[in-house]
N, C-alpha and C. Protein backbone atom coordinates (compact mmCIF):
# COMPACT_ATOMS: atom_id res chain seq x y z
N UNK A 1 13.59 15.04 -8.06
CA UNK A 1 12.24 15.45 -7.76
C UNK A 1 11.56 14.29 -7.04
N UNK A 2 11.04 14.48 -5.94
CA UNK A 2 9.88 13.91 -5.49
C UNK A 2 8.72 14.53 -4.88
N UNK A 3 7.88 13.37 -4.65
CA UNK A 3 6.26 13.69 -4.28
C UNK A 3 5.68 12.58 -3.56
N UNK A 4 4.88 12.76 -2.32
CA UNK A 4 4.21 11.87 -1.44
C UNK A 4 2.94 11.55 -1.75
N UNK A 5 1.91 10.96 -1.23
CA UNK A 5 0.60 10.65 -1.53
C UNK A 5 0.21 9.64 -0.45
N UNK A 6 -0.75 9.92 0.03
CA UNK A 6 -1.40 9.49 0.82
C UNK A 6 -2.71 9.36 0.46
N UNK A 7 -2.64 7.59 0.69
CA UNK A 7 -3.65 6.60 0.11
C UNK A 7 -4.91 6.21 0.97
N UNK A 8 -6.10 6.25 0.71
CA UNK A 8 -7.11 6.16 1.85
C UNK A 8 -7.73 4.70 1.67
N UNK A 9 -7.00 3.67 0.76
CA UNK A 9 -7.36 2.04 1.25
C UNK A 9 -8.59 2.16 0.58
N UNK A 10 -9.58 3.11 0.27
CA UNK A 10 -11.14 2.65 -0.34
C UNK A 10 -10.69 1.81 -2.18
N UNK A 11 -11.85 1.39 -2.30
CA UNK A 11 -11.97 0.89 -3.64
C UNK A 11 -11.33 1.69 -5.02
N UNK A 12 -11.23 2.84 -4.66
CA UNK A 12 -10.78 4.15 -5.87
C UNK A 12 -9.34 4.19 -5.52
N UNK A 13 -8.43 3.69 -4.44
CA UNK A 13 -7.40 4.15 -4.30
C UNK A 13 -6.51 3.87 -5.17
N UNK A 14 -6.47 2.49 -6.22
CA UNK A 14 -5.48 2.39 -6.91
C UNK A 14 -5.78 2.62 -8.30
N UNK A 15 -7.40 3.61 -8.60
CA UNK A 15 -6.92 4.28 -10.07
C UNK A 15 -5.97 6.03 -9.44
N UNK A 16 -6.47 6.22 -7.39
CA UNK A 16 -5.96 7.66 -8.07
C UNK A 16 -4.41 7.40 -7.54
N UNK A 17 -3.90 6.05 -7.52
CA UNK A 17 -2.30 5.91 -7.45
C UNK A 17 -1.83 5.90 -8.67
N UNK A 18 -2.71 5.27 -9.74
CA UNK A 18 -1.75 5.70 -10.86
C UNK A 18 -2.00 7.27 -11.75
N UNK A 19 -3.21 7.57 -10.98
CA UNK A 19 -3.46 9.20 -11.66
C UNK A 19 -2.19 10.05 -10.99
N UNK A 20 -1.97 9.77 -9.88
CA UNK A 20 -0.74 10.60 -9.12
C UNK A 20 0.18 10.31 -10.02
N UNK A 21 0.94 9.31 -10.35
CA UNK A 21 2.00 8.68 -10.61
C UNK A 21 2.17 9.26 -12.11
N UNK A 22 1.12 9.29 -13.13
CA UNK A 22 1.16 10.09 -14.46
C UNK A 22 1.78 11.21 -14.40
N UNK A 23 0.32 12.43 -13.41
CA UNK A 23 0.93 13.59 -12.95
C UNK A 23 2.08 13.61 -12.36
N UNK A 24 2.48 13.31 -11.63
CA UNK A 24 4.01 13.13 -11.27
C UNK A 24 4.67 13.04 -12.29
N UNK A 25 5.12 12.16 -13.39
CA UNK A 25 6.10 11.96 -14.32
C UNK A 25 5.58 13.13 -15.14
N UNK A 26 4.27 13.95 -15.70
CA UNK A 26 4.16 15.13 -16.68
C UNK A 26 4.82 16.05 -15.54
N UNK A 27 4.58 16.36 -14.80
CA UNK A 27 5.22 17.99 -14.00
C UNK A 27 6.51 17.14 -13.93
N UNK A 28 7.51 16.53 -13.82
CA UNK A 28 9.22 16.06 -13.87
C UNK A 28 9.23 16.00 -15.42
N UNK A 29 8.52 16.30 -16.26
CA UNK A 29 8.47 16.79 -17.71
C UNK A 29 8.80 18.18 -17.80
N UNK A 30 7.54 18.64 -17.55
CA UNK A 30 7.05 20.28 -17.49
C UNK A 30 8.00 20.96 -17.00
N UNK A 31 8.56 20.62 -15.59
CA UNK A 31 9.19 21.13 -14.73
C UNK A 31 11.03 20.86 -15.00
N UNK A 32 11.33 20.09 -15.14
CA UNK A 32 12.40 19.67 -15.11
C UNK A 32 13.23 18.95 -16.56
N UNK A 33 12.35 18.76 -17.48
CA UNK A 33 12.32 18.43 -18.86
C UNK A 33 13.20 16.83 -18.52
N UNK A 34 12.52 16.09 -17.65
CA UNK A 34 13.02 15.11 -17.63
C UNK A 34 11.70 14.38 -18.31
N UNK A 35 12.52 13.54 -19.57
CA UNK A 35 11.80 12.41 -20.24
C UNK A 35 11.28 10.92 -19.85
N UNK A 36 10.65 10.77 -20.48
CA UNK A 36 10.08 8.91 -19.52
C UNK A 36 9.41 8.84 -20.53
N UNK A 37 9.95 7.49 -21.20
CA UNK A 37 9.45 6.99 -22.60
C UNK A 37 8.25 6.06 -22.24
N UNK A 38 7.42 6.15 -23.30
CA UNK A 38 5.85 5.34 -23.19
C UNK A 38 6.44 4.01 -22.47
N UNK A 39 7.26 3.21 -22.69
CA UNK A 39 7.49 2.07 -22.34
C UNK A 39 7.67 2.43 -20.75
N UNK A 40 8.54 3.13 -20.54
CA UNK A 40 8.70 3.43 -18.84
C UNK A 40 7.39 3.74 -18.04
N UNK A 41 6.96 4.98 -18.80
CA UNK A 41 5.51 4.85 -18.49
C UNK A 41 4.31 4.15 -17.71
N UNK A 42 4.16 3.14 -18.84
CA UNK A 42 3.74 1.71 -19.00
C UNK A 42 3.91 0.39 -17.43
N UNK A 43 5.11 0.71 -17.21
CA UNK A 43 6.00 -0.10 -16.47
C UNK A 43 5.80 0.68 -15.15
N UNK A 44 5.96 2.04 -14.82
CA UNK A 44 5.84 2.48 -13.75
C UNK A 44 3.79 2.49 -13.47
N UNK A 45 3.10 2.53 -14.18
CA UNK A 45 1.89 2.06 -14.08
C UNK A 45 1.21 1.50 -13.48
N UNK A 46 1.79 0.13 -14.18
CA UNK A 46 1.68 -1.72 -13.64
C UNK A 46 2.61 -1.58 -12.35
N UNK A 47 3.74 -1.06 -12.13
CA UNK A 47 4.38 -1.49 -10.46
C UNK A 47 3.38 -0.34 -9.41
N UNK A 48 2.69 0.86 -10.09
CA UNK A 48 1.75 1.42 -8.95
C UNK A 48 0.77 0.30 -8.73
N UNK A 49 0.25 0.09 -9.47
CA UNK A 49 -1.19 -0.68 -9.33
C UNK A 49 -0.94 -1.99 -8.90
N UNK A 50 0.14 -2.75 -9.16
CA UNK A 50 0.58 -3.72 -8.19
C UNK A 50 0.78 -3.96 -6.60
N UNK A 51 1.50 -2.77 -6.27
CA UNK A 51 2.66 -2.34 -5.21
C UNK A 51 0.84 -1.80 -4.60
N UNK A 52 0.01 -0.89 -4.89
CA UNK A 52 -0.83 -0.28 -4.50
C UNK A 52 -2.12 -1.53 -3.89
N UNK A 53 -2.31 -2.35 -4.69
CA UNK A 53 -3.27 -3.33 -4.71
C UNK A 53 -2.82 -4.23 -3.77
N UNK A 54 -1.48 -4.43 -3.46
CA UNK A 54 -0.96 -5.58 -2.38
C UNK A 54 -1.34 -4.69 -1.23
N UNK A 55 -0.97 -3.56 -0.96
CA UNK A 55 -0.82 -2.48 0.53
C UNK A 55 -2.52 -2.75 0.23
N UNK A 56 -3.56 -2.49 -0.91
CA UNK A 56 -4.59 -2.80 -0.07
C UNK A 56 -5.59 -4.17 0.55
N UNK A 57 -4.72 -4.84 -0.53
CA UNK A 57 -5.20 -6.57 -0.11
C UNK A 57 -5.13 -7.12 1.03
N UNK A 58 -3.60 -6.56 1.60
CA UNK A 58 -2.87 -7.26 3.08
C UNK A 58 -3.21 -6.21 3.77
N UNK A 59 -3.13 -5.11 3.78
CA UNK A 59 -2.67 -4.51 5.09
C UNK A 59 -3.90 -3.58 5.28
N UNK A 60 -4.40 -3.57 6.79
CA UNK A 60 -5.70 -2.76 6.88
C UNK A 60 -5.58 -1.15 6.93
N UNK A 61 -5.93 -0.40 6.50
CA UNK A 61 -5.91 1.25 6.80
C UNK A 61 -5.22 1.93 5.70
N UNK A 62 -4.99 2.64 5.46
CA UNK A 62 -4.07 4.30 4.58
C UNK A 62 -2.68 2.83 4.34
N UNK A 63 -1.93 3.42 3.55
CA UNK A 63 -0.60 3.41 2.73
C UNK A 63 -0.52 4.78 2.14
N UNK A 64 0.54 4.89 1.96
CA UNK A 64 1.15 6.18 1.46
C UNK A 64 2.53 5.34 0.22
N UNK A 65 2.49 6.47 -0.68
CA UNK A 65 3.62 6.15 -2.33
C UNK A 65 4.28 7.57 -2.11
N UNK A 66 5.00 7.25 -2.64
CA UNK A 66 6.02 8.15 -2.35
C UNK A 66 6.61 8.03 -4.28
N UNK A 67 7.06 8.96 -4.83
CA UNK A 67 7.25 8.84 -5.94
C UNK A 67 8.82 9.83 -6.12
N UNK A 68 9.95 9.36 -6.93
CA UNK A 68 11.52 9.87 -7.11
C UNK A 68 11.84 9.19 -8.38
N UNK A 69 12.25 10.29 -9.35
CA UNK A 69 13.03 10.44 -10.40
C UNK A 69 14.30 11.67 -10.68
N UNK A 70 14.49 11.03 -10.99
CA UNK A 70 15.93 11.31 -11.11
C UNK A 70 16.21 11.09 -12.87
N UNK A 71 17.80 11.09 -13.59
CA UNK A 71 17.60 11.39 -15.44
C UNK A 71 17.75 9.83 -15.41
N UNK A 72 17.91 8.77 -14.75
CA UNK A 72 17.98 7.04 -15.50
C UNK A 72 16.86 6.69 -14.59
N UNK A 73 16.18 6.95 -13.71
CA UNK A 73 15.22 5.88 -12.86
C UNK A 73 13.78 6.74 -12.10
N UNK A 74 13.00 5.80 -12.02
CA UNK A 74 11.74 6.18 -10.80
C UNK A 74 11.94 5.34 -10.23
N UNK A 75 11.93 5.91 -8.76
CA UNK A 75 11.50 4.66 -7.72
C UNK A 75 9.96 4.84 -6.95
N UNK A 76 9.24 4.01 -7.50
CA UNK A 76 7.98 3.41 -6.43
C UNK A 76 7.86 3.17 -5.70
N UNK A 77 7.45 3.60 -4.50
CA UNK A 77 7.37 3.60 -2.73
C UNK A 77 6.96 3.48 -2.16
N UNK A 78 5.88 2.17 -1.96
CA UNK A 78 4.84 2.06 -1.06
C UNK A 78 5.06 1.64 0.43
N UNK A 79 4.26 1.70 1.41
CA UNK A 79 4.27 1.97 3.00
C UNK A 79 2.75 1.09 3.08
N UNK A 80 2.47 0.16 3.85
CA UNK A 80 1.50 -0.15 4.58
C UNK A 80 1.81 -0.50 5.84
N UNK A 81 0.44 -0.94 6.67
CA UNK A 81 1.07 -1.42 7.98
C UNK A 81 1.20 -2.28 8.35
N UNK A 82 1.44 -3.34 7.48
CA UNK A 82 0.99 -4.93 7.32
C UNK A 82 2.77 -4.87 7.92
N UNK A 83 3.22 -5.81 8.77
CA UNK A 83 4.99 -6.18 9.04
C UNK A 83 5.22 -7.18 8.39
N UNK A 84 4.36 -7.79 7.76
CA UNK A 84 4.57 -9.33 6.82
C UNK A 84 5.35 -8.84 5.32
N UNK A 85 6.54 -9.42 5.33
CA UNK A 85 7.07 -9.28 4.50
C UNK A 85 6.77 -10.52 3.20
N UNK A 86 6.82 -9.90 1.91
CA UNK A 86 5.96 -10.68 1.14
C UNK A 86 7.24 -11.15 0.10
N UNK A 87 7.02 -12.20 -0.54
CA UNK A 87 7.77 -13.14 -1.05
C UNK A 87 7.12 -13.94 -2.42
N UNK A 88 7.92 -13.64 -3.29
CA UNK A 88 7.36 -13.98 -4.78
C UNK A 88 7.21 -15.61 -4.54
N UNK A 89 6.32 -15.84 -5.36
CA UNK A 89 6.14 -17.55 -5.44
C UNK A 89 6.45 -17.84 -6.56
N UNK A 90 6.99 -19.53 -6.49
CA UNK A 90 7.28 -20.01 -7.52
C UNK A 90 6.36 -20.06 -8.56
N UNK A 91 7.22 -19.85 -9.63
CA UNK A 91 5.84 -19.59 -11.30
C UNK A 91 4.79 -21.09 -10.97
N UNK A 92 3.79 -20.86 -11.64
CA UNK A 92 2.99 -21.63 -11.36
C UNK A 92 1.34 -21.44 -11.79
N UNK A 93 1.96 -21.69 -13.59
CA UNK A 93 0.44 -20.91 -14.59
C UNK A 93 -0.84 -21.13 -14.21
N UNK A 94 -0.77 -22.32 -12.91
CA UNK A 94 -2.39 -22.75 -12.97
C UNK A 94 -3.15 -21.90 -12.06
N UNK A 95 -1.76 -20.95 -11.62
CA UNK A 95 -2.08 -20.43 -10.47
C UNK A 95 -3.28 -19.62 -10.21
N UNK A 96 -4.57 -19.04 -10.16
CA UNK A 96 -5.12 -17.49 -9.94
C UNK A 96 -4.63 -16.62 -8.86
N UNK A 97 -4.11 -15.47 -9.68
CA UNK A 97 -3.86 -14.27 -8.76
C UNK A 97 -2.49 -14.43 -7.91
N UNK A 98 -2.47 -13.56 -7.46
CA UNK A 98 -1.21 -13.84 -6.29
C UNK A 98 0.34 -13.30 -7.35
N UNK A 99 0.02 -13.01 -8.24
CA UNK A 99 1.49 -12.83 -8.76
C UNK A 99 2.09 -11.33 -9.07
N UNK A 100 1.46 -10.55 -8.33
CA UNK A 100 1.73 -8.94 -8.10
C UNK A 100 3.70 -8.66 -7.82
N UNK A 101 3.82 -9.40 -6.82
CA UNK A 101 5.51 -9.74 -6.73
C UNK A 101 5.90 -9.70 -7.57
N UNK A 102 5.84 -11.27 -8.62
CA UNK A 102 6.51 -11.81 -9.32
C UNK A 102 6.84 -10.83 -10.43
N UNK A 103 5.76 -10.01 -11.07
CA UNK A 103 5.40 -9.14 -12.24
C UNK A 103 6.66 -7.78 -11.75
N UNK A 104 6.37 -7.09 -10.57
CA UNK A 104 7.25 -5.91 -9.80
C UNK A 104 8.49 -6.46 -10.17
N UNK A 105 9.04 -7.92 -9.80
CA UNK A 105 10.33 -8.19 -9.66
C UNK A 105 11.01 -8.75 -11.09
N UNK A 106 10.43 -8.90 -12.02
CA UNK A 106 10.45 -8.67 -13.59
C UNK A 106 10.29 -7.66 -14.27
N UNK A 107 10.02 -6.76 -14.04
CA UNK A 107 10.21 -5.66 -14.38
C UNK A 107 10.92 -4.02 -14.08
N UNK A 108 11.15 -4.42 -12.83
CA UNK A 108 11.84 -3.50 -11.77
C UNK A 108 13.48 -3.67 -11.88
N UNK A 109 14.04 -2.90 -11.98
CA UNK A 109 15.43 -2.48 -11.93
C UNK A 109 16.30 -3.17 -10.80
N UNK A 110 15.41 -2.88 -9.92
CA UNK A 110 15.91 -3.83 -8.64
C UNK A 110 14.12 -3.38 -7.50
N UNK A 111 14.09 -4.04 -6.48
CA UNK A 111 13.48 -4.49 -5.77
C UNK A 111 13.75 -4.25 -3.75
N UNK A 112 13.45 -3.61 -3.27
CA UNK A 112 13.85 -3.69 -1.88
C UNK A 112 12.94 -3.63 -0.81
N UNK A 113 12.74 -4.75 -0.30
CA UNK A 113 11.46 -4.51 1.23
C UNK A 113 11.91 -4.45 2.91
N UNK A 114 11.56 -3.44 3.30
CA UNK A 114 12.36 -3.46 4.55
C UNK A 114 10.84 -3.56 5.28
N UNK A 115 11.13 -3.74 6.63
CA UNK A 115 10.58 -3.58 7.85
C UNK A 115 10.62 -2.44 8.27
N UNK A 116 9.56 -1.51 8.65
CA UNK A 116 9.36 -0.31 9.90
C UNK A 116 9.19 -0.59 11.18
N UNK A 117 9.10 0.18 11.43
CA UNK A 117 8.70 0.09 12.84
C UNK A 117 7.36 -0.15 12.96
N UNK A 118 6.57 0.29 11.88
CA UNK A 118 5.02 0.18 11.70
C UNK A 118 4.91 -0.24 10.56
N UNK A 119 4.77 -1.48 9.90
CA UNK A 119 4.58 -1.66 8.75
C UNK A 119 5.88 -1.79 7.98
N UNK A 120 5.81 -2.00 6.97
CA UNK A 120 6.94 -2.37 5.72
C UNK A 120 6.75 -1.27 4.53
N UNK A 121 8.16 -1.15 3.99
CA UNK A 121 7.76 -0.09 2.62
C UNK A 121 8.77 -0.71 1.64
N UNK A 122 8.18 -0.90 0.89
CA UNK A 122 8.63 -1.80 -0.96
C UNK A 122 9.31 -0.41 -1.75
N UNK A 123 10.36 -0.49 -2.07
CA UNK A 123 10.70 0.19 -3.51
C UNK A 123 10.79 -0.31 -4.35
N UNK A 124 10.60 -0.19 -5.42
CA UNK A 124 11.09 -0.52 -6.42
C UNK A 124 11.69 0.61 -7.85
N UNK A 125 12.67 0.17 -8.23
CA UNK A 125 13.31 1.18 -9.21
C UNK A 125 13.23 0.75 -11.00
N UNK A 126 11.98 1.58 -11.14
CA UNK A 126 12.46 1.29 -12.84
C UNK A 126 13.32 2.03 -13.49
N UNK A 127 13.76 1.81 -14.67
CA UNK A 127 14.57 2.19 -15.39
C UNK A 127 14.06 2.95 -16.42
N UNK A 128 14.62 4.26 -16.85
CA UNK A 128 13.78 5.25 -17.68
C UNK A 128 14.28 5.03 -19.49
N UNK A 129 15.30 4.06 -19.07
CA UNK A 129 15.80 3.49 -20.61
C UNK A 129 15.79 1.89 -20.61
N UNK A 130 15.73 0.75 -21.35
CA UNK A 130 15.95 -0.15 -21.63
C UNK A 130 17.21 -0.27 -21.75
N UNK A 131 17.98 -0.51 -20.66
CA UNK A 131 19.31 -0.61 -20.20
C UNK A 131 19.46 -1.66 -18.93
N UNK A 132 19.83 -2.06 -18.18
CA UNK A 132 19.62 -2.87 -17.03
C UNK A 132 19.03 -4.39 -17.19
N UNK A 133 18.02 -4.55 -16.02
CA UNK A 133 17.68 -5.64 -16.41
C UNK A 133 16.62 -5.98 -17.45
N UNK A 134 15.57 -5.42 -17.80
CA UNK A 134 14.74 -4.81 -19.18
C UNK A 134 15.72 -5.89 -20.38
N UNK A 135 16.64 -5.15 -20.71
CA UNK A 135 17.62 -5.40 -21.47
C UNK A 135 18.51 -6.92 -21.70
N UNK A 136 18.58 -7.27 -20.16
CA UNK A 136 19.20 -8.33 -19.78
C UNK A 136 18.08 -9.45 -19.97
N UNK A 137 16.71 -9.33 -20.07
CA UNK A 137 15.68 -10.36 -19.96
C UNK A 137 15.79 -10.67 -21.66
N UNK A 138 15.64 -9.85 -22.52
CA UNK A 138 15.34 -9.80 -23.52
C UNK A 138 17.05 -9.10 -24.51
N UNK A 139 17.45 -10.11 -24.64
CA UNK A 139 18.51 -9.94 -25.31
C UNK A 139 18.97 -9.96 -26.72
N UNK A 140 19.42 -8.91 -27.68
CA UNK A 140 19.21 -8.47 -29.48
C UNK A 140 19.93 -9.92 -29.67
N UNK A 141 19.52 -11.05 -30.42
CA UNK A 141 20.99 -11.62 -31.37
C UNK A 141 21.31 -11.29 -32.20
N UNK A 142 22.23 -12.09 -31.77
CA UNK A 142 23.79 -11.82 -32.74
C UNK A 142 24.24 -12.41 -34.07
C-alpha cells in the first residue's frame, strides 16, 4: 500500500505530515489488517516531522511524502527542491538544533538520499518490529 501528499511549505505543514502519516498507517490497518506497533508508530512520527521540517527549513516551495508499507517496514519519502544533499554531523551535545539527520539515521532501518533532477528525495525505512537495527543499538544481555 501506498499514498502521496503534497506539502504546501506553510507553518501547519508538518502537523498535517504527521496527521497523513497516522491516517495512512489506520486505513493499512482497516484496510489491509496490517499492524504497526505503538513503538513503530512513534518512530514513523519523529522521521515525518524530521524529514518534513528539513524539506521546510532548506528548501523553498511544496515537498511532497510519499508513504509505503508493506508486513516488516514503512518507508518515509520526502522530495524538496533544495539539490543540497544533507549530511549528519558529528555528535556534538553543545550543539542547538541541526540534528534532524542524526535522529532519522538512528532510528531508521536504513537511510537513502538521492539527487533529482529537481531537488533530492530522502527515504527512509522503519521497521514495523524491533528486529534490525532498533535491535542491534540496544542489545538483551546475556
Amino acid at each position: 500500500m501506498r499514498a502521496g501528499y503534497a506539502l504546501d511549505g506553510d507553518d501547519g505543514c508538518i502537523a498535517d505530515a504527521r496527521h497523513y502519516a497516522m491516517a495512512f498507517l489506520d486505513q493499512a490497518h482497516d484496510s489491509h489488517q496490517l499492524s504497526v506497533p505503538a513503538r513503530a508508530r512513534d518512530l514513523i512520527q519523529l522521521v515525518v516531522s524530521e524529514l518534513v521540517t528539513n524539506a521546510r527549513k532548506y528548501a523553498p516551495g511544496p515537498a511532497l511524502m510519499e508513504l509505503r508499507i508493506n508486513a516488516v517496514s514503512v518507508d518515509v519519502v520526502v522530495w524538496d527542491s533544495d539539490p543540497t544533499v544533507p549530511a549528519a554531523r558529528a555528535t556534538d551535545p553543545g550543539r542547538i538544533g541541526q540534528h534532524g539527520l542524526e535522529i532519522v539515521k538512528a532510528v531508521a532501518e536504513s537511510l537513502l538520499i538521492e539527487r533529482e533532477p529537481v531537488g533530492k528525495r530522502i527515504t527512509a525505512r522503519i521497521a514495523l518490529t524491533d528486529t534490525g537495527k532498533q535491535k542491534r543499538h540496544h542489545p538483551h544481555p546475556t
